[in-house]
PDB file of N, CA and C in Angstrom:
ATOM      1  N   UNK A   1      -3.579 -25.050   5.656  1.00  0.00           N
ATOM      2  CA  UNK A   1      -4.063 -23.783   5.133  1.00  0.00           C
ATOM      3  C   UNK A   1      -5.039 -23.124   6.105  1.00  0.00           C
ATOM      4  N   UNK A   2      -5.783 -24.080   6.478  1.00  0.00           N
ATOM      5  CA  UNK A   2      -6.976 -23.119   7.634  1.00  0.00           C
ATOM      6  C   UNK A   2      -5.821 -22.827   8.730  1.00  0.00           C
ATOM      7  N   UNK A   3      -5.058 -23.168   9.260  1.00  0.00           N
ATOM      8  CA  UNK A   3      -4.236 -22.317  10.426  1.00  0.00           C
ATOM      9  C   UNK A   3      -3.782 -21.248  10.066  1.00  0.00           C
ATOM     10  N   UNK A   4      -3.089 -21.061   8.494  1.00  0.00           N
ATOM     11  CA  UNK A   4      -2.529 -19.849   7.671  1.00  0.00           C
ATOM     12  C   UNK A   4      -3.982 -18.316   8.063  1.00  0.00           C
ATOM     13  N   UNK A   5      -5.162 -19.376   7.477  1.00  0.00           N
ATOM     14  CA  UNK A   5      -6.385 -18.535   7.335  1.00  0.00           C
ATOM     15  C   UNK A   5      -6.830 -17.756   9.126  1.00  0.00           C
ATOM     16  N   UNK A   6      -6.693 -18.687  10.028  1.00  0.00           N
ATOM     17  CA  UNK A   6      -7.318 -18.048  11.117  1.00  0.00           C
ATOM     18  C   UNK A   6      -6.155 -17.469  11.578  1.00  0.00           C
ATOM     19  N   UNK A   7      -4.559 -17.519  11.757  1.00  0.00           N
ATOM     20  CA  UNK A   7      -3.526 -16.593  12.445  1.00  0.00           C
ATOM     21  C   UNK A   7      -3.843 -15.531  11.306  1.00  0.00           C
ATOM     22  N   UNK A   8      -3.761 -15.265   9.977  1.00  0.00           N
ATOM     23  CA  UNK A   8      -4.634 -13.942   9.184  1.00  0.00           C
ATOM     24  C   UNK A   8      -5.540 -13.158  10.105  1.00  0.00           C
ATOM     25  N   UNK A   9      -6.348 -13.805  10.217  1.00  0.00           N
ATOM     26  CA  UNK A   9      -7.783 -13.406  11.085  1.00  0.00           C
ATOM     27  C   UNK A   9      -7.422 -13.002  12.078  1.00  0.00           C
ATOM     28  N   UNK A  10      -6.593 -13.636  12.637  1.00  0.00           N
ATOM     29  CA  UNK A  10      -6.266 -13.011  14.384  1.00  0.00           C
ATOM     30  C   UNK A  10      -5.390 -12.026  14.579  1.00  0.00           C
ATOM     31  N   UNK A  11      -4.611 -11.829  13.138  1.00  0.00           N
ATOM     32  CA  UNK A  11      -4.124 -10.631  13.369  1.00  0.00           C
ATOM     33  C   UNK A  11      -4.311  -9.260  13.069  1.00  0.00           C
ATOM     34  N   UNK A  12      -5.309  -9.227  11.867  1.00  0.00           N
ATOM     35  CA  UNK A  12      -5.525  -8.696  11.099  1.00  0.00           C
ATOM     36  C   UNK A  12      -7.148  -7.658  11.756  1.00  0.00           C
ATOM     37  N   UNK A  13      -7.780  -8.542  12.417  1.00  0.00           N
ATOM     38  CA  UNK A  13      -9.375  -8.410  12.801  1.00  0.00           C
ATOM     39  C   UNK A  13      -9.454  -8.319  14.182  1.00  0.00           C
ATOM     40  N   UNK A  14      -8.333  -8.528  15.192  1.00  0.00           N
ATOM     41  CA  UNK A  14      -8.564  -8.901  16.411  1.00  0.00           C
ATOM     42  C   UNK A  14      -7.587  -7.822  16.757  1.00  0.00           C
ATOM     43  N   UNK A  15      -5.906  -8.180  17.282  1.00  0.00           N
ATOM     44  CA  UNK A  15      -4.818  -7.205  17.386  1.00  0.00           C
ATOM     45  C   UNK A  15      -4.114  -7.886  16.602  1.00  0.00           C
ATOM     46  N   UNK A  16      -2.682  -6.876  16.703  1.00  0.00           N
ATOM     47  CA  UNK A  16      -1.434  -7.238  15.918  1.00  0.00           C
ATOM     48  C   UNK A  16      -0.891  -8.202  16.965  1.00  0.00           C
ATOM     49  N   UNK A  17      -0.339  -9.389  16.530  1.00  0.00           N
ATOM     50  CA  UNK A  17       0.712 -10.033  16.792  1.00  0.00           C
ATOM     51  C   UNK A  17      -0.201 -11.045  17.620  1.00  0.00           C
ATOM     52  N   UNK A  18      -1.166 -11.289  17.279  1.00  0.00           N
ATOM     53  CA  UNK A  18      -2.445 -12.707  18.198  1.00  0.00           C
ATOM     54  C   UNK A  18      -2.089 -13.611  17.137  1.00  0.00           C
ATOM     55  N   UNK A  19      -1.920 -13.034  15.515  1.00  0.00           N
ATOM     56  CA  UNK A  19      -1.504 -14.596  14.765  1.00  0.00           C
ATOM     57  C   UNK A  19      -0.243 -15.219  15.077  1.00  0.00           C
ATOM     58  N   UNK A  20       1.112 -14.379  15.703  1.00  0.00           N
ATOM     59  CA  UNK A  20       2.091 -15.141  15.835  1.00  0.00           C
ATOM     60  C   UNK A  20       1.638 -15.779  17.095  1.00  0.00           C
ATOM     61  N   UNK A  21       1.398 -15.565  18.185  1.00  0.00           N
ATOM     62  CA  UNK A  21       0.824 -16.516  19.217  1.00  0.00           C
ATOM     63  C   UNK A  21       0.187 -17.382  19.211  1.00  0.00           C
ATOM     64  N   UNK A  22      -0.668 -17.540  18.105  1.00  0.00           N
ATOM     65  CA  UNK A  22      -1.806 -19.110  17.446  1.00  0.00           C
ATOM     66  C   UNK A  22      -0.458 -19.433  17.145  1.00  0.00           C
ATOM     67  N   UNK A  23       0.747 -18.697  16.037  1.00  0.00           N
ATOM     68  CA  UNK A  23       1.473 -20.070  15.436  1.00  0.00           C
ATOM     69  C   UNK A  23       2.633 -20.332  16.647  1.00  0.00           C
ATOM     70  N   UNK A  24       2.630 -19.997  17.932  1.00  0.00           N
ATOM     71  CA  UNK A  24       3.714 -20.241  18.976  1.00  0.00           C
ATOM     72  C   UNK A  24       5.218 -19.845  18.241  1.00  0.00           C
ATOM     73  N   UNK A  25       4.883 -18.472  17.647  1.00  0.00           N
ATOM     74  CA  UNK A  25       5.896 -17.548  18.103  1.00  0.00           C
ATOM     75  C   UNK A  25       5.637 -16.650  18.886  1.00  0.00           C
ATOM     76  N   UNK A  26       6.446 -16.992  20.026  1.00  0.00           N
ATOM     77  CA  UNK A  26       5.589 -16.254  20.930  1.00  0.00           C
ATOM     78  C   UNK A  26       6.610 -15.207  21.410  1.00  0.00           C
ATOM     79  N   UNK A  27       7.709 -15.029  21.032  1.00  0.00           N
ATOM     80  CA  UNK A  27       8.564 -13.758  20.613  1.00  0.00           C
ATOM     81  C   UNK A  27       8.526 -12.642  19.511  1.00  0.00           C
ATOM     82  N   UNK A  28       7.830 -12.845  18.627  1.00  0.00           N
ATOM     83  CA  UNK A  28       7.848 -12.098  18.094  1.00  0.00           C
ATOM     84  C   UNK A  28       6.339 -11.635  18.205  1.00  0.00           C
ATOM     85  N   UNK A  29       5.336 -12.501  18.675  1.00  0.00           N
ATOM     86  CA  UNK A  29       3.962 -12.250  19.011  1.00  0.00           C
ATOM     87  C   UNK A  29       4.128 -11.423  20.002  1.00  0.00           C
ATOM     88  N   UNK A  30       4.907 -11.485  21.372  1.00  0.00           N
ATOM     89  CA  UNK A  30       4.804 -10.710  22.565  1.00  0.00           C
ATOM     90  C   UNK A  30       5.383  -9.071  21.957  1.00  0.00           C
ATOM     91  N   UNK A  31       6.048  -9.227  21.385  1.00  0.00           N
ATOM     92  CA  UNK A  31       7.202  -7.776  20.438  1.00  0.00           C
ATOM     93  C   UNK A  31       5.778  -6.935  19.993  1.00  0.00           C
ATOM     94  N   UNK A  32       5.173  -7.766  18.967  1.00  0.00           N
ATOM     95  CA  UNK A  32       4.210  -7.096  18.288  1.00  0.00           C
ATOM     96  C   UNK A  32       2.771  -6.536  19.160  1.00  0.00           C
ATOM     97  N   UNK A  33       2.640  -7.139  19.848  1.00  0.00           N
ATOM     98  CA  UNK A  33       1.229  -6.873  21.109  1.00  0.00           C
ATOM     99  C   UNK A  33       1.779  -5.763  21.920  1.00  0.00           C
ATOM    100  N   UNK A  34       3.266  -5.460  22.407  1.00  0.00           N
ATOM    101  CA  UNK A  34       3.664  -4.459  22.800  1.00  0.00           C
ATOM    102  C   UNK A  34       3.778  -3.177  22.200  1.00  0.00           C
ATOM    103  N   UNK A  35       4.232  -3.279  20.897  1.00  0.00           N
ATOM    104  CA  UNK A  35       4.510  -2.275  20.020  1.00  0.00           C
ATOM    105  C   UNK A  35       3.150  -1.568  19.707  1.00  0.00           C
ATOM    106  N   UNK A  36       2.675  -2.519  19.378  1.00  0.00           N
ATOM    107  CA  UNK A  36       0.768  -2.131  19.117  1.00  0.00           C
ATOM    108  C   UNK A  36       0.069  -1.327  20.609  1.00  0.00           C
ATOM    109  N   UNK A  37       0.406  -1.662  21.514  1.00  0.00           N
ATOM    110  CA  UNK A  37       0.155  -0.933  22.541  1.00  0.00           C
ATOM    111  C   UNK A  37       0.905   0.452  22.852  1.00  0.00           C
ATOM    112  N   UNK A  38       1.801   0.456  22.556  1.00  0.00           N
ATOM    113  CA  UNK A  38       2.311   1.735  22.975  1.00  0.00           C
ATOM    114  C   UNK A  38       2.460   2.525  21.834  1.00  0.00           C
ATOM    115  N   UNK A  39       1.994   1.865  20.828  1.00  0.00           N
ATOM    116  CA  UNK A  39       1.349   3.141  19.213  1.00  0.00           C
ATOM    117  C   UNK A  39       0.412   3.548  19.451  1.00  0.00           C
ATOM    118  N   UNK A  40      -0.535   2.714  20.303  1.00  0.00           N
ATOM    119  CA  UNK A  40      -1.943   3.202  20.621  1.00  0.00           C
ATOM    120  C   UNK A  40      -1.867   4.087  21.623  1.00  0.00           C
ATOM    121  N   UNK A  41      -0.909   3.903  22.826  1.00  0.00           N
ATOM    122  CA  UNK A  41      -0.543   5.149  24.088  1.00  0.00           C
ATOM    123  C   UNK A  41      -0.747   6.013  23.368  1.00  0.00           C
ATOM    124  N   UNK A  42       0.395   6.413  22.852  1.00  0.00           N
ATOM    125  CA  UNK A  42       1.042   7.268  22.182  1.00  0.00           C
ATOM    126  C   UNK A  42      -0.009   8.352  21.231  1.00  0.00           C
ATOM    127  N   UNK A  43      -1.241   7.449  20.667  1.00  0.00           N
ATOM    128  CA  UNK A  43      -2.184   7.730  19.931  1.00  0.00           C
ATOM    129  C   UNK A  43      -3.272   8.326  20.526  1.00  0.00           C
ATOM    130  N   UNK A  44      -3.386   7.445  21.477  1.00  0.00           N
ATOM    131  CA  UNK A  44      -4.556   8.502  22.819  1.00  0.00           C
ATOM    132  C   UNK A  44      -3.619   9.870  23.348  1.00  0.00           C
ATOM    133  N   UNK A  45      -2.541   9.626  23.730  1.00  0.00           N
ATOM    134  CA  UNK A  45      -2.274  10.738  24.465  1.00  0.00           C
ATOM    135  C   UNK A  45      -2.466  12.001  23.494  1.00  0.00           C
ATOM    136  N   UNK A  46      -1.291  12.219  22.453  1.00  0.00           N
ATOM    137  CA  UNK A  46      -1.553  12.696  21.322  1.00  0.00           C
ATOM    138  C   UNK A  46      -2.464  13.190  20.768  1.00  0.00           C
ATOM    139  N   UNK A  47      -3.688  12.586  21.025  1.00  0.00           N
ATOM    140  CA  UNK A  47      -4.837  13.082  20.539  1.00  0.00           C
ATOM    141  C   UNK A  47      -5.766  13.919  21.312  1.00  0.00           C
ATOM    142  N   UNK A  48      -5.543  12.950  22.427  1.00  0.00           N
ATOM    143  CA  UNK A  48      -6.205  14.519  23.427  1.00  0.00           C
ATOM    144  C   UNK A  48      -5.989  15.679  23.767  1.00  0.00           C
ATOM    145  N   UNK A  49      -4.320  15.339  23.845  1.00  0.00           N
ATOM    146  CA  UNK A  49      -3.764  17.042  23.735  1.00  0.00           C
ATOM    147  C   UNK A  49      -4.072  17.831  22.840  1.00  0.00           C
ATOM    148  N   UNK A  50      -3.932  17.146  21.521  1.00  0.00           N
ATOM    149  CA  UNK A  50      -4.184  17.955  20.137  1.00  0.00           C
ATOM    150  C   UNK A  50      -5.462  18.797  20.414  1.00  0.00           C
ATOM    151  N   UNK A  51      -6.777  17.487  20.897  1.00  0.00           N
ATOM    152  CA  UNK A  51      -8.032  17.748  20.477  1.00  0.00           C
ATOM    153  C   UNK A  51      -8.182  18.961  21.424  1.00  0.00           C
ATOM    154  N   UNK A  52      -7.524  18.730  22.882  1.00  0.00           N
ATOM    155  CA  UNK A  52      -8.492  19.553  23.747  1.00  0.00           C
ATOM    156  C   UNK A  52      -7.318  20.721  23.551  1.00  0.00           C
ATOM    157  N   UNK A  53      -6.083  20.949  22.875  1.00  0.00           N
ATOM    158  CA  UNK A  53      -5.586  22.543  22.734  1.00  0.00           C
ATOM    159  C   UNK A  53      -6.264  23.224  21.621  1.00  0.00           C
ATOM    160  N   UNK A  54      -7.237  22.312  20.523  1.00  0.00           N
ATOM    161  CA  UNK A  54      -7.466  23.160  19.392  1.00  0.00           C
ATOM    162  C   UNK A  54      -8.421  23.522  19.659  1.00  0.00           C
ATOM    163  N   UNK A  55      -9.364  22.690  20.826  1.00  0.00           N
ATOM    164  CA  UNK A  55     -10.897  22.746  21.647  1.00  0.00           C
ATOM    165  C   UNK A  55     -10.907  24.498  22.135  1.00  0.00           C
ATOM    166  N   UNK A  56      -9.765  24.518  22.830  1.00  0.00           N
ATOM    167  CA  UNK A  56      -9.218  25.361  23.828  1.00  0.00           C
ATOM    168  C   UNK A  56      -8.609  26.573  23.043  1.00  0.00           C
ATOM    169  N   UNK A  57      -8.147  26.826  22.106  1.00  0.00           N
ATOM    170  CA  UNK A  57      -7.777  27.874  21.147  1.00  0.00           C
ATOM    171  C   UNK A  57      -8.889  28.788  20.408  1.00  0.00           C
ATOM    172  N   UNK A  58      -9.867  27.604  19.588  1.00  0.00           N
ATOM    173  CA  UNK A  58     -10.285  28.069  18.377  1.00  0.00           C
ATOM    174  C   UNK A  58     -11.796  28.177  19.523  1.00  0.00           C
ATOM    175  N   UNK A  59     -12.386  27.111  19.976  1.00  0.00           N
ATOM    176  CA  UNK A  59     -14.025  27.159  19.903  1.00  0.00           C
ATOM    177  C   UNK A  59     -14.541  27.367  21.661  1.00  0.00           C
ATOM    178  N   UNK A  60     -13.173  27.791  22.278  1.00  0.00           N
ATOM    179  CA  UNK A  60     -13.190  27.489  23.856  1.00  0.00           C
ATOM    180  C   UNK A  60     -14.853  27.637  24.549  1.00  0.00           C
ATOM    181  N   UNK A  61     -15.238  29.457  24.666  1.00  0.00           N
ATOM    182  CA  UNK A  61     -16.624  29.642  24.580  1.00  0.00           C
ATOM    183  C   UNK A  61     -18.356  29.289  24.445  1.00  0.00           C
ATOM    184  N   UNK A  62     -17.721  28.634  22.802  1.00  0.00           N
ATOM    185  CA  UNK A  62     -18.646  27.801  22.311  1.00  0.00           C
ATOM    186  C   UNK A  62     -19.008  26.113  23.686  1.00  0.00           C
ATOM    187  N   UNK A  63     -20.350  25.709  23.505  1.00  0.00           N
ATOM    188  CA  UNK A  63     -20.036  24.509  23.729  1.00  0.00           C
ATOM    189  C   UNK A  63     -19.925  23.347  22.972  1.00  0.00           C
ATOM    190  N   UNK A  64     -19.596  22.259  23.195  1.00  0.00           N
ATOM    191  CA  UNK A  64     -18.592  20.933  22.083  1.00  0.00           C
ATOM    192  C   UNK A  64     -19.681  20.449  21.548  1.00  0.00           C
ATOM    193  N   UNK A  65     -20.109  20.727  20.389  1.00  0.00           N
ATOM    194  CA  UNK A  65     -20.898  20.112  19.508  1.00  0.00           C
ATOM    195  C   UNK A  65     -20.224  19.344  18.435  1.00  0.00           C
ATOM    196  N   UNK A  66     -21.228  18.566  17.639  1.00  0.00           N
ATOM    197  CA  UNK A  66     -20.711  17.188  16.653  1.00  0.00           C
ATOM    198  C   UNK A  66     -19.967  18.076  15.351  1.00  0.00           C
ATOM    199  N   UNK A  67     -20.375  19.288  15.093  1.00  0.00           N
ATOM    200  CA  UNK A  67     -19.468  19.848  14.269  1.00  0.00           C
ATOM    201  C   UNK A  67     -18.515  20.219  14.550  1.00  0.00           C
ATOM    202  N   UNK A  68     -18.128  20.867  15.644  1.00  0.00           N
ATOM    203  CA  UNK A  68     -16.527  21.467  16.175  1.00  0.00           C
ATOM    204  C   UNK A  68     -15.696  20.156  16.358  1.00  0.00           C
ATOM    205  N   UNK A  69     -16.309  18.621  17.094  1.00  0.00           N
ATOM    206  CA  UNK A  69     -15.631  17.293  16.880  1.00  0.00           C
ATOM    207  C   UNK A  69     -15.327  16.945  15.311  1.00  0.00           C
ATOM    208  N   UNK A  70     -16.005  17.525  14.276  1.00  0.00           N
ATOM    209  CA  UNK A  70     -15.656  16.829  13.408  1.00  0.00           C
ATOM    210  C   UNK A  70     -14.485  17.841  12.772  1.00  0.00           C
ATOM    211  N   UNK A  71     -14.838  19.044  12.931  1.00  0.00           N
ATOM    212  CA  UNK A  71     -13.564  20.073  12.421  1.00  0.00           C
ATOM    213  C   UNK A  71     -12.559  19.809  13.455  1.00  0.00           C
ATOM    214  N   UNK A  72     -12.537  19.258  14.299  1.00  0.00           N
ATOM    215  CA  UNK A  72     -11.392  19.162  15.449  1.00  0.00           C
ATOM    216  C   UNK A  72     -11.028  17.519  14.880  1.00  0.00           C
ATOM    217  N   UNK A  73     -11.346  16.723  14.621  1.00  0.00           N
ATOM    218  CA  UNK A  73     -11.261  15.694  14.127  1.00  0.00           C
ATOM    219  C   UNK A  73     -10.313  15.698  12.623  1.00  0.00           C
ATOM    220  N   UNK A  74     -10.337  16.545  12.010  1.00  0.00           N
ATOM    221  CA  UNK A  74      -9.734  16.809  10.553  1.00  0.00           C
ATOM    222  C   UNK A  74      -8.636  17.656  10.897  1.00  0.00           C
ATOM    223  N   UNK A  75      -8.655  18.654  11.912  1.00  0.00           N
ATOM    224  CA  UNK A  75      -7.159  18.882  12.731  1.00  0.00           C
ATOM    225  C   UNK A  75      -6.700  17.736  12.993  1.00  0.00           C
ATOM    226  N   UNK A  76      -7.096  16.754  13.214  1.00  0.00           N
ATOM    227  CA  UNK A  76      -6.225  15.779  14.194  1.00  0.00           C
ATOM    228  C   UNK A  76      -5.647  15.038  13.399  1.00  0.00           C
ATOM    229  N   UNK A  77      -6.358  14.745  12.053  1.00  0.00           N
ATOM    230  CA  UNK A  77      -5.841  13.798  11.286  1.00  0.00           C
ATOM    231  C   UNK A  77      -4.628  14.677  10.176  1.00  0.00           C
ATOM    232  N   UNK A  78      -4.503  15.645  10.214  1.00  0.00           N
ATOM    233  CA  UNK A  78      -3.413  16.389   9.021  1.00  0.00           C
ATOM    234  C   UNK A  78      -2.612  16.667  10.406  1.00  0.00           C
ATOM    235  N   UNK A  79      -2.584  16.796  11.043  1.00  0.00           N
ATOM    236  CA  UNK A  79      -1.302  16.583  12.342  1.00  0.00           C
ATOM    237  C   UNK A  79      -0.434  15.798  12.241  1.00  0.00           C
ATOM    238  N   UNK A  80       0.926  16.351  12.138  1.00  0.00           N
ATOM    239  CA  UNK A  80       1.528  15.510  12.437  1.00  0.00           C
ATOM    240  C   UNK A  80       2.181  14.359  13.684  1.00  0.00           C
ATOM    241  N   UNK A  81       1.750  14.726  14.446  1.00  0.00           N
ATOM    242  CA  UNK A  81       2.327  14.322  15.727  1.00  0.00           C
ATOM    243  C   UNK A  81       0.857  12.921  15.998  1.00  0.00           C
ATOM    244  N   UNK A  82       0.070  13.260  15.685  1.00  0.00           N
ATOM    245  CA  UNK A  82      -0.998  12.268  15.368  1.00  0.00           C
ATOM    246  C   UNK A  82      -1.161  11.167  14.160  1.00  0.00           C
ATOM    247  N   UNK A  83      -1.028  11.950  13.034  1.00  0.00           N
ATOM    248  CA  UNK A  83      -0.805  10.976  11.491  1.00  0.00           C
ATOM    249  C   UNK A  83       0.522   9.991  11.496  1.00  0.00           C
ATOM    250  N   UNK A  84       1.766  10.705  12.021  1.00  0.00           N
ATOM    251  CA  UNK A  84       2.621   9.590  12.138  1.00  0.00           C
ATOM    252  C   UNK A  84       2.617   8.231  12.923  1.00  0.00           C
ATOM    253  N   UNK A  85       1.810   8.264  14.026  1.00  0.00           N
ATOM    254  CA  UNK A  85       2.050   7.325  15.050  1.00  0.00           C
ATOM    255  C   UNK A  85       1.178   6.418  14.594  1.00  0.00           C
ATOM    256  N   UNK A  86      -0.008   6.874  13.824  1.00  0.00           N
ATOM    257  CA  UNK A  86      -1.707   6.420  12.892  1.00  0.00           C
ATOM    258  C   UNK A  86      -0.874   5.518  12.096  1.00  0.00           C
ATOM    259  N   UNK A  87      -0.044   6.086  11.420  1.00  0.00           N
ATOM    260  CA  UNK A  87       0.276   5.261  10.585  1.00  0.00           C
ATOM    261  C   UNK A  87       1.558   4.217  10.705  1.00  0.00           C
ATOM    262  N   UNK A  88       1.795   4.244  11.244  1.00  0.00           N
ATOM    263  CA  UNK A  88       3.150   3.544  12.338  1.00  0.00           C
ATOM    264  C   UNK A  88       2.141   2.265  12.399  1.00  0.00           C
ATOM    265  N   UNK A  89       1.033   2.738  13.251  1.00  0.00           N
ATOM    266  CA  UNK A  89       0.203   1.596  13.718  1.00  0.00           C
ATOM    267  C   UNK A  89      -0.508   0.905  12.767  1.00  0.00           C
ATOM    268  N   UNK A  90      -1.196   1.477  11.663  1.00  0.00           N
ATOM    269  CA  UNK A  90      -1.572   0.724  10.223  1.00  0.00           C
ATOM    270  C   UNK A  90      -0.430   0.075   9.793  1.00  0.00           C
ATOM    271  N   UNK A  91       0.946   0.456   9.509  1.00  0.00           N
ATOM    272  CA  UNK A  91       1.941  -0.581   8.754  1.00  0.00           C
ATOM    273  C   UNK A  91       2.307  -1.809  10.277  1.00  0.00           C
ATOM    274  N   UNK A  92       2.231  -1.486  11.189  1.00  0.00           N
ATOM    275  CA  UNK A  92       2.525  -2.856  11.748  1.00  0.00           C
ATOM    276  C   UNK A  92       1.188  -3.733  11.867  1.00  0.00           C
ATOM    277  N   UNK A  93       0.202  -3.199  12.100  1.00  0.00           N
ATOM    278  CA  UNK A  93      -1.367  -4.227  11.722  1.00  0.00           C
ATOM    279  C   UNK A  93      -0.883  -4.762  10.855  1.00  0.00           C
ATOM    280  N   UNK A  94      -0.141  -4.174   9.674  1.00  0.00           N
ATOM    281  CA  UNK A  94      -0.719  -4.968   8.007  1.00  0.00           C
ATOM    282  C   UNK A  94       0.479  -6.367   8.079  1.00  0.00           C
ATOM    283  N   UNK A  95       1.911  -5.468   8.359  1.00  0.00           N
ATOM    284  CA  UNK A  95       3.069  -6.365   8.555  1.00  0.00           C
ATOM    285  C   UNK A  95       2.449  -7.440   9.991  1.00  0.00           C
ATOM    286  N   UNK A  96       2.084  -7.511  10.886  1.00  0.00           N
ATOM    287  CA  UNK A  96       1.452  -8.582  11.317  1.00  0.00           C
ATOM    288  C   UNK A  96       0.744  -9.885  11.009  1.00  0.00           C
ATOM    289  N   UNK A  97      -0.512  -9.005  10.230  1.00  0.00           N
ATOM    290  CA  UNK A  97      -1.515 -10.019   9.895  1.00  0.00           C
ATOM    291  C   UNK A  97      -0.948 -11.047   8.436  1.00  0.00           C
ATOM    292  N   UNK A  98       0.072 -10.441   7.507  1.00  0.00           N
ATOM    293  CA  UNK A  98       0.790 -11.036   6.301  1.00  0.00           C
ATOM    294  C   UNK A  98       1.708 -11.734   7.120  1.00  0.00           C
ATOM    295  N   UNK A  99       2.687 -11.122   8.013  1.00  0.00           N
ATOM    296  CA  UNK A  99       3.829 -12.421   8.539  1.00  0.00           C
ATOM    297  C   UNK A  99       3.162 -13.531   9.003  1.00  0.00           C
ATOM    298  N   UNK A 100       1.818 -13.649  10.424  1.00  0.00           N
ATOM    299  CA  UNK A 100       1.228 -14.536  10.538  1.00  0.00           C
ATOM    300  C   UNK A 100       0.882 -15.487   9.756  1.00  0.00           C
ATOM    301  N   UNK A 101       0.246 -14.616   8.317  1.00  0.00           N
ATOM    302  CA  UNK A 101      -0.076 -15.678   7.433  1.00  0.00           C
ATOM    303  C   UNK A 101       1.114 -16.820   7.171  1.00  0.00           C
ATOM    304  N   UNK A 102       2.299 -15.961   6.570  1.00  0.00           N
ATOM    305  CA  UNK A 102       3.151 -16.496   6.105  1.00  0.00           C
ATOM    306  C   UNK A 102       3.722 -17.728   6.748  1.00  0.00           C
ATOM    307  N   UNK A 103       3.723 -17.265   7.959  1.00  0.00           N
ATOM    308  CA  UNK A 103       4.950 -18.241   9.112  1.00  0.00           C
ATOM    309  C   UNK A 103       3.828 -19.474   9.331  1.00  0.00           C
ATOM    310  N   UNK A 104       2.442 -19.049   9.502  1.00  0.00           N
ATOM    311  CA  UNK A 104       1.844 -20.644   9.365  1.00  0.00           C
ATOM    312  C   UNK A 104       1.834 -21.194   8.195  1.00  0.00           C
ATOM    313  N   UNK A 105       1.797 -20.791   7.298  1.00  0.00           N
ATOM    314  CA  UNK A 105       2.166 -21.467   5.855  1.00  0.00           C
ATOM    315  C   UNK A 105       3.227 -22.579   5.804  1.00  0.00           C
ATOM    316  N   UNK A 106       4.132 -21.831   6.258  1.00  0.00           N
ATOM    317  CA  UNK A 106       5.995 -22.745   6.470  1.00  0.00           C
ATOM    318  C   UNK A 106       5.160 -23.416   7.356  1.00  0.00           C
ATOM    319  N   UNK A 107       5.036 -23.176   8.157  1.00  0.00           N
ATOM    320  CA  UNK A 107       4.524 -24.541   9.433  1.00  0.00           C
ATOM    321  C   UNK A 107       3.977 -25.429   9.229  1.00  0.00           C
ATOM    322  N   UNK A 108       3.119 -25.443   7.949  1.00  0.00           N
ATOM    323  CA  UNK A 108       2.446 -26.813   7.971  1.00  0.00           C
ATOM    324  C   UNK A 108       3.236 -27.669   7.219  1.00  0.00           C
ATOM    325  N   UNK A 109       2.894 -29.065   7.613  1.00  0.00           N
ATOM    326  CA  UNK A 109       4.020 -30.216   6.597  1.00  0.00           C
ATOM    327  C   UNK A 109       3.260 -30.447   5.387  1.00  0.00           C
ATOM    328  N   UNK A 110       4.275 -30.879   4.544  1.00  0.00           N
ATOM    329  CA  UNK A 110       3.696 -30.852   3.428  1.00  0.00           C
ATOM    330  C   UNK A 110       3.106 -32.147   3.076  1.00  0.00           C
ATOM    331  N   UNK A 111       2.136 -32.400   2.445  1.00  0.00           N
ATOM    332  CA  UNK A 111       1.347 -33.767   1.895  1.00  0.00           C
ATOM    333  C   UNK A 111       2.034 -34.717   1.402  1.00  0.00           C
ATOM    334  N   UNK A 112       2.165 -35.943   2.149  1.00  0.00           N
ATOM    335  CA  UNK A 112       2.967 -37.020   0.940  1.00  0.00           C
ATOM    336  C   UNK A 112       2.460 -37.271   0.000  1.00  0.00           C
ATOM    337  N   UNK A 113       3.769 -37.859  -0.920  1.00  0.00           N
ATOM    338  CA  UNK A 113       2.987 -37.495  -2.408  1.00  0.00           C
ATOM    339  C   UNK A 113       3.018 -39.024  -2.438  1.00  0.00           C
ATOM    340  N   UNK A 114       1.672 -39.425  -3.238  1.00  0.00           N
ATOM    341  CA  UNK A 114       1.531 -40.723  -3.903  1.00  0.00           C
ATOM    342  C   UNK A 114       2.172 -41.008  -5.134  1.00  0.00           C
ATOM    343  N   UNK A 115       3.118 -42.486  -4.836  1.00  0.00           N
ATOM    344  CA  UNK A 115       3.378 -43.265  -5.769  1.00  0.00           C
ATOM    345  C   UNK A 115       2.525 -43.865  -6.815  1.00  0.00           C
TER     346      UNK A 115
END
């Protein structure tokens, strides 16, 4: 059970796909550390464009204060081209850190039982 508990932890708190690598799947661990990376590309790039065309449209003039980041920030998140990839990357975190659990679960042997 504590291996179940820390591949949880490692996937869940750390990156996606570090619990299949504690349990030496290390195919479907390498799949998931990739995928997680290029949701995150995808997430930076995305976002800067967004941030610095709405920067560049609406407040150009102005200079970048913590309020125009936070109204530029609430653009970013009702975007679509931003919210999809956000959330792409939340369902594989979650599907990570639960398969990890799972697959060390099966892995451990089970207790002999006393006669």
């Amino acid at each position: 059970m504590r291996q179940a508990i820390i591949a949880f932890l490692l996937s869940a708190f750390v990156f996606p796909g570090l619990g299949q690598l504690y349990n030496n799947d290390r195919k479907k661990g390498i799949i998931l550390v990739l995928l997680a990376n290029l949701l995150f590309a995808v997430l930076l790039l995305a976002g800067l464009a967004l941030f610095s065309r709405g920067y560049y449209e609406y407040f150009y003039p102005k200079p970048l204060t913590w309020d125009i980041v936070r109204e530029l920030g609430r653009y970013l998140l009702g975007h679509p081209l931003f919210f999809l990839p956000l959330s792409l990357l939340i369902g594989l975190w979650g599907f990570a850190a639960l398969d990890a659990f799972r697959s060390a679960r099966r892995q451990v042997p089970a207790a002999p039982k006393e006669e």
